[in-house]
N, C-alpha and C. Protein backbone atom coordinates (compact mmCIF):
# COMPACT_ATOMS: atom_id res chain seq x y z
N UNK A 1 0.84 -1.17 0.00
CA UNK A 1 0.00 0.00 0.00
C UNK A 1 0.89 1.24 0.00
N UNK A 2 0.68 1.94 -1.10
CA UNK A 2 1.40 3.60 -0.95
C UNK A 2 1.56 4.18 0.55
N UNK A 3 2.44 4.88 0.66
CA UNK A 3 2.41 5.64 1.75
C UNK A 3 2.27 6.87 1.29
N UNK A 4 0.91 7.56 2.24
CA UNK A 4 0.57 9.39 1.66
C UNK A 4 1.19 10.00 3.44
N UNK A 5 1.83 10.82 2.97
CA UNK A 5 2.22 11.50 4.09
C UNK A 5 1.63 12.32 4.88
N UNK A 6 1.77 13.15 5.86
CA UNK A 6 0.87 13.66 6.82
C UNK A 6 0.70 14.98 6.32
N UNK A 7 1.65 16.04 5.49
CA UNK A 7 1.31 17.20 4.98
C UNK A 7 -0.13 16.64 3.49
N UNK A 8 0.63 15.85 2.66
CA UNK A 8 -0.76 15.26 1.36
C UNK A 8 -2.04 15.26 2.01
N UNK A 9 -1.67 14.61 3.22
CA UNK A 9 -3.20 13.91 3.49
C UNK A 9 -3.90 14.69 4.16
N UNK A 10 -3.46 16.20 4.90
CA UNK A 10 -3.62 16.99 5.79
C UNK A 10 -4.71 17.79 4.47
N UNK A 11 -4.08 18.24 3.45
CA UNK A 11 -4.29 19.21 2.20
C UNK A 11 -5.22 18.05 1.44
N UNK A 12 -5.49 16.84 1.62
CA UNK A 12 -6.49 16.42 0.71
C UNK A 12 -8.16 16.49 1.48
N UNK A 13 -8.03 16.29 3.16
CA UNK A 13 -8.95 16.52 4.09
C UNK A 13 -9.18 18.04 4.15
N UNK A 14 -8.19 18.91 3.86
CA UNK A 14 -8.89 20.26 3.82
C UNK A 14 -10.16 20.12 2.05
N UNK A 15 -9.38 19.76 1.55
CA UNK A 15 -9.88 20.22 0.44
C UNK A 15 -11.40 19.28 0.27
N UNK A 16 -11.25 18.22 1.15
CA UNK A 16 -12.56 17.38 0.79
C UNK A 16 -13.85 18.64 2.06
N UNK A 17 -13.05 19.13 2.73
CA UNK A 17 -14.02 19.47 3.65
C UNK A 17 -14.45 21.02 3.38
N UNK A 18 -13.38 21.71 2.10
CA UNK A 18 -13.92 22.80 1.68
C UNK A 18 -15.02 22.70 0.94
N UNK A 19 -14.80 21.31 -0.41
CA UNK A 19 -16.11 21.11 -0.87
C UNK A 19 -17.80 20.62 -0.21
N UNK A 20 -17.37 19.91 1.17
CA UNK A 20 -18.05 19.72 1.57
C UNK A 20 -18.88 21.30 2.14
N UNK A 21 -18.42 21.96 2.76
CA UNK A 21 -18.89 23.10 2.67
C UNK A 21 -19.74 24.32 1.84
N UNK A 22 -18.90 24.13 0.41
CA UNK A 22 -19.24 25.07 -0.96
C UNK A 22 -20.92 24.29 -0.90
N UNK A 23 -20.88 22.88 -0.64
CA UNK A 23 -22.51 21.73 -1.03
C UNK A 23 -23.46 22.58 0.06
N UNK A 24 -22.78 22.69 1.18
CA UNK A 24 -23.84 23.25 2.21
C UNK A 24 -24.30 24.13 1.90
N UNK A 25 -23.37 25.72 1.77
CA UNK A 25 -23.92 26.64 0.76
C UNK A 25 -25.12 26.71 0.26
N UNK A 26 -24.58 25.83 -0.90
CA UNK A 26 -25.66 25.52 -1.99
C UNK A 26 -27.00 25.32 -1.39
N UNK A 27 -26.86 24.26 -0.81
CA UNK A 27 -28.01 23.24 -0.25
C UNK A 27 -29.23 24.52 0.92
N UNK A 28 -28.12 25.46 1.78
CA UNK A 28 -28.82 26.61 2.41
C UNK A 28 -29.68 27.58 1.56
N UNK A 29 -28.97 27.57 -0.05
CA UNK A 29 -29.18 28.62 -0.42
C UNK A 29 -30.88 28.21 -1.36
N UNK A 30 -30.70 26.99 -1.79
CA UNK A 30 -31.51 26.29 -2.63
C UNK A 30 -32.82 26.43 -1.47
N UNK A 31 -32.28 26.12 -0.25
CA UNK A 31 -33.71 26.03 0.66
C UNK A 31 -33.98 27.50 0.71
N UNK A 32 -33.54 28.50 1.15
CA UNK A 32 -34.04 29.74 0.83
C UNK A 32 -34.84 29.78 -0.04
N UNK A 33 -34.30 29.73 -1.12
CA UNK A 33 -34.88 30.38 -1.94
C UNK A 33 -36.48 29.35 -2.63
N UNK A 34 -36.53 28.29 -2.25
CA UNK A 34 -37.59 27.55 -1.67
C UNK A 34 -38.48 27.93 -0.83
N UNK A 35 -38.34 28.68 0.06
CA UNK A 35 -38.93 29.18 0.75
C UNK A 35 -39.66 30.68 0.09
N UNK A 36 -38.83 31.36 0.10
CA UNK A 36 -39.17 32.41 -0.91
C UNK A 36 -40.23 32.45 -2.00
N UNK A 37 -40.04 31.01 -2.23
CA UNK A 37 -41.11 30.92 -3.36
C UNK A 37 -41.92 30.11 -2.98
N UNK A 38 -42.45 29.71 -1.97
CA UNK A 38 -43.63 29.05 -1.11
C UNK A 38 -43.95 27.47 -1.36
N UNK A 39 -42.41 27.08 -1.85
CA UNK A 39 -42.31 25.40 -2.22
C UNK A 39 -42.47 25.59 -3.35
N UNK A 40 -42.17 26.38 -4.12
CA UNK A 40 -42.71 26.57 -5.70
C UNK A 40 -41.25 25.83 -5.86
N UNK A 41 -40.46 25.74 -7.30
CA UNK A 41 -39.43 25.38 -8.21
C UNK A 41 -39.24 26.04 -9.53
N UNK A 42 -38.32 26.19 -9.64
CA UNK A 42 -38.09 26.57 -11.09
C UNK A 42 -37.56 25.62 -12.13
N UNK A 43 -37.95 25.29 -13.35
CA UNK A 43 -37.45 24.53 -14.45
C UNK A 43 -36.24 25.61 -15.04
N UNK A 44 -35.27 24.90 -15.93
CA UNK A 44 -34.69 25.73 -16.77
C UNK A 44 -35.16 25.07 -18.18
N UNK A 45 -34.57 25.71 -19.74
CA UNK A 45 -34.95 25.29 -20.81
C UNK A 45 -34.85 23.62 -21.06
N UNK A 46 -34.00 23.51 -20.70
CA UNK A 46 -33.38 21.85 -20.98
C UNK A 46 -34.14 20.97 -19.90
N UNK A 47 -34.85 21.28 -18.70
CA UNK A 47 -35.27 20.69 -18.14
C UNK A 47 -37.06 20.70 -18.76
N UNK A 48 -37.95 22.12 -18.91
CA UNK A 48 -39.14 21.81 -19.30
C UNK A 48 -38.96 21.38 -20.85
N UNK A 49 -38.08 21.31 -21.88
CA UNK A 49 -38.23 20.92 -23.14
C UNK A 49 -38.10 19.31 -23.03
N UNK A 50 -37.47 18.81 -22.30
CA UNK A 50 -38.01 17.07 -21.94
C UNK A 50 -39.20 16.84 -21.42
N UNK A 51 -39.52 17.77 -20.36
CA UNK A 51 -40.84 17.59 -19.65
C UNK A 51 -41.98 17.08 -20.74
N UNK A 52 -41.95 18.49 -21.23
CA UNK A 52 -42.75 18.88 -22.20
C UNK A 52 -42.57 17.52 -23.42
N UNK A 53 -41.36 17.31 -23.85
CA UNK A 53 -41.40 16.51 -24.97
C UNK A 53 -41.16 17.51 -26.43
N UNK A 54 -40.59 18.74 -26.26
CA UNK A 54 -40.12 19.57 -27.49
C UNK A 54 -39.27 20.31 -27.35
N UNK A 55 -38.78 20.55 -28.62
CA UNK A 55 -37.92 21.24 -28.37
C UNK A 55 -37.45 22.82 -27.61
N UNK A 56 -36.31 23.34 -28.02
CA UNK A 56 -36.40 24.36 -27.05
C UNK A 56 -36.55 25.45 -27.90
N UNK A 57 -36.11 24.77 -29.37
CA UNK A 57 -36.80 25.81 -30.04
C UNK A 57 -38.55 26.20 -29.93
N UNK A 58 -38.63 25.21 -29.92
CA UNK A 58 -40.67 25.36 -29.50
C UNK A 58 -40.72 26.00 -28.23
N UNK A 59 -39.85 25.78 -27.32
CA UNK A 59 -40.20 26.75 -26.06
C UNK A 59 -40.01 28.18 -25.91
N UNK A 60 -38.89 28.52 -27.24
CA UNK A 60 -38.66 29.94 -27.16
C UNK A 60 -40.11 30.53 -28.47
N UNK A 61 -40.37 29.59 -29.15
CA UNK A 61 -42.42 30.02 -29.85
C UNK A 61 -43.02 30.44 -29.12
N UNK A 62 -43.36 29.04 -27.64
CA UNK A 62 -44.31 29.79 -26.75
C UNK A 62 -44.04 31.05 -25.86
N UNK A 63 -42.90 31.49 -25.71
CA UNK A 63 -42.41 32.64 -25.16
C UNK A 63 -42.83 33.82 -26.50
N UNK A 64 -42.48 33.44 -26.74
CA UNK A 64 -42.52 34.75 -28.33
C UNK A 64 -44.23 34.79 -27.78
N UNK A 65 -45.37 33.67 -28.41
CA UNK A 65 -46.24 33.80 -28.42
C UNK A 65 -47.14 34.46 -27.42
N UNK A 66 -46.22 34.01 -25.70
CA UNK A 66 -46.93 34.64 -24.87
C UNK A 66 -47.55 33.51 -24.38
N UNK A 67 -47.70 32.03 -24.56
CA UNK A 67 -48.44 31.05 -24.34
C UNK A 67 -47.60 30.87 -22.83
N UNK A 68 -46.47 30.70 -22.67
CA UNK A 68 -46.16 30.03 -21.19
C UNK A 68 -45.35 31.19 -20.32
N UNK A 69 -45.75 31.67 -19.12
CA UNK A 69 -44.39 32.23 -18.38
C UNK A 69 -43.46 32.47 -18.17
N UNK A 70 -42.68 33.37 -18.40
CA UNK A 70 -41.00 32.97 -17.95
C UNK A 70 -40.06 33.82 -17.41
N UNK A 71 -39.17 33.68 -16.81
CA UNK A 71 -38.10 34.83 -16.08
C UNK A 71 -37.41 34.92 -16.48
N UNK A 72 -36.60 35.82 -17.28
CA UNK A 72 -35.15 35.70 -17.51
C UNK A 72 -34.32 36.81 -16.36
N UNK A 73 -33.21 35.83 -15.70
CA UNK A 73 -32.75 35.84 -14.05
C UNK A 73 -31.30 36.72 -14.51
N UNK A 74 -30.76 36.75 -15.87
CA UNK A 74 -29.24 37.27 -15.61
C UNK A 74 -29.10 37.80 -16.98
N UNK A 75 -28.13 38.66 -17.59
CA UNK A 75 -27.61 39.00 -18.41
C UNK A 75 -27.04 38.38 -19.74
N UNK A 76 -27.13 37.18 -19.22
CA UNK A 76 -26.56 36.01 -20.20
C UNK A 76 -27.73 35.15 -21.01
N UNK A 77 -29.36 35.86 -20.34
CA UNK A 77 -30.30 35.62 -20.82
C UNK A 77 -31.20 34.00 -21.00
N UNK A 78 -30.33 33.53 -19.44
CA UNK A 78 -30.99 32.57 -18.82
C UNK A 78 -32.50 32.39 -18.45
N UNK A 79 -33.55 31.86 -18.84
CA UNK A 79 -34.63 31.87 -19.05
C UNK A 79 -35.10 30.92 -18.29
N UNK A 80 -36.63 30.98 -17.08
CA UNK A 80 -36.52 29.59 -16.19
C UNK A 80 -38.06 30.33 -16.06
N UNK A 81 -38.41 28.81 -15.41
CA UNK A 81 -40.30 29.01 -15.38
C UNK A 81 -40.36 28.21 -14.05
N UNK A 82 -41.18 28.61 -13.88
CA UNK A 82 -42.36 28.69 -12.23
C UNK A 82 -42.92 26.58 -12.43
N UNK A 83 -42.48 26.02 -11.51
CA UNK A 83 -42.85 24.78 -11.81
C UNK A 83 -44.43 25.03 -11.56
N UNK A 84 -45.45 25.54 -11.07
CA UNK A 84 -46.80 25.76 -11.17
C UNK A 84 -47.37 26.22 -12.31
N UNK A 85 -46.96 27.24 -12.82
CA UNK A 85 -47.11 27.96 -13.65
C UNK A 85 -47.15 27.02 -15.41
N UNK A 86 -46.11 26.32 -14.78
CA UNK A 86 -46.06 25.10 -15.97
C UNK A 86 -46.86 24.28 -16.23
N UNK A 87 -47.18 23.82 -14.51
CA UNK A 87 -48.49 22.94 -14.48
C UNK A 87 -49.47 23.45 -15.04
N UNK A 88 -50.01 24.51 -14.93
CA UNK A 88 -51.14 25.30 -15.14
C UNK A 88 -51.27 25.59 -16.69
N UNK A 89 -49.98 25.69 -17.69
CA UNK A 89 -49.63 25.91 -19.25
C UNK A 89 -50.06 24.07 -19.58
N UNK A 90 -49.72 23.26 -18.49
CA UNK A 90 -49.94 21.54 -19.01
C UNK A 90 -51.76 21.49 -19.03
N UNK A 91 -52.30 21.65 -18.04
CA UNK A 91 -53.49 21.71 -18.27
C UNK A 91 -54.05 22.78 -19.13
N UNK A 92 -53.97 23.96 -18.99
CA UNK A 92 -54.69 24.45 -20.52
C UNK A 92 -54.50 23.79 -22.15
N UNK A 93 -53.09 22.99 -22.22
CA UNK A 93 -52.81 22.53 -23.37
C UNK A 93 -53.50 21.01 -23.42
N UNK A 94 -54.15 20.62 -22.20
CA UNK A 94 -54.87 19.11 -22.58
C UNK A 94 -56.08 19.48 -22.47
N UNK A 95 -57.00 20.79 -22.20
CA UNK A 95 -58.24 20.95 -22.05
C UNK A 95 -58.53 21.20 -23.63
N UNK A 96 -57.30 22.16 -24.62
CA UNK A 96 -58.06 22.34 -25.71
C UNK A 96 -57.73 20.92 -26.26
N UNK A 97 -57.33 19.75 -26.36
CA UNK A 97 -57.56 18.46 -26.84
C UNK A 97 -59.13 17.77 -26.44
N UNK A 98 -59.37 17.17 -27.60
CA UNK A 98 -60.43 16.64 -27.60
C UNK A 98 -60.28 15.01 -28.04
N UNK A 99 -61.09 14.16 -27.45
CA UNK A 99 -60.84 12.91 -27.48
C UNK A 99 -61.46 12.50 -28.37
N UNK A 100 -61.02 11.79 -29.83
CA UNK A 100 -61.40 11.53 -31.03
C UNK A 100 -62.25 9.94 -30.38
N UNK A 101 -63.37 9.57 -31.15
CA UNK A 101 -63.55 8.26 -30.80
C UNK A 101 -63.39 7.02 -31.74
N UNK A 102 -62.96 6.13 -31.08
CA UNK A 102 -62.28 4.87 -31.45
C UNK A 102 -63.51 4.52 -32.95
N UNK A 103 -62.95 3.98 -34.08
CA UNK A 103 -63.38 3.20 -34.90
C UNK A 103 -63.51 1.66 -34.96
N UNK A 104 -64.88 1.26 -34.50
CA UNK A 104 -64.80 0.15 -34.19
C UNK A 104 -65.47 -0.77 -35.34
């Protein structure tokens, strides 16, 4: 078995326990802001264009169109939606469907 010495191994436990930290962060900050939004969530593009089942070009249509909600959060023109709000764009889009009947 290698031998790691006591300075390596000193500097690999800092560094596992800085990341462990940067996660907490995160994890504080994610619950905030959870809170903030009353258990709500936010999707980003790549996450509701699977949801959904289209593309993201189709998601930047319904934006154009005005059909679904959306925030854009930064300068870089990051774009993210209200996980309710989505729900609420899923049901208006299955109410105008109509159920064809079977040919028997």
């Amino acid at each position: 078995m290698p031998y790691i010495d006591d300075e390596l191994l000193e500097k690999m436990i800092n560094t596992m326990a800085e990341g462990f930290a940067r996660i907490e962060k995160k994890l504080e900050r994610m619950n905030r802001q959870r809170d903030c939004l009353d258990g709500d969530q936010f999707l980003d593009n790549v996450d509701l264009a699977e949801l959904l089942g289209v593309s993201q070009r189709t998601l930047a249509r319904y934006r154009e169109k005005g059909k679904i909600p959306y925030y854009c959060v930064d300068d870089n023109g990051r774009t993210l939606y209200l996980a309710s709000e989505v729900r609420d764009f899923i049901k208006s889009r299955q109410k105008g469907k109509t159920m064809k009947p079977e040919k028997g």
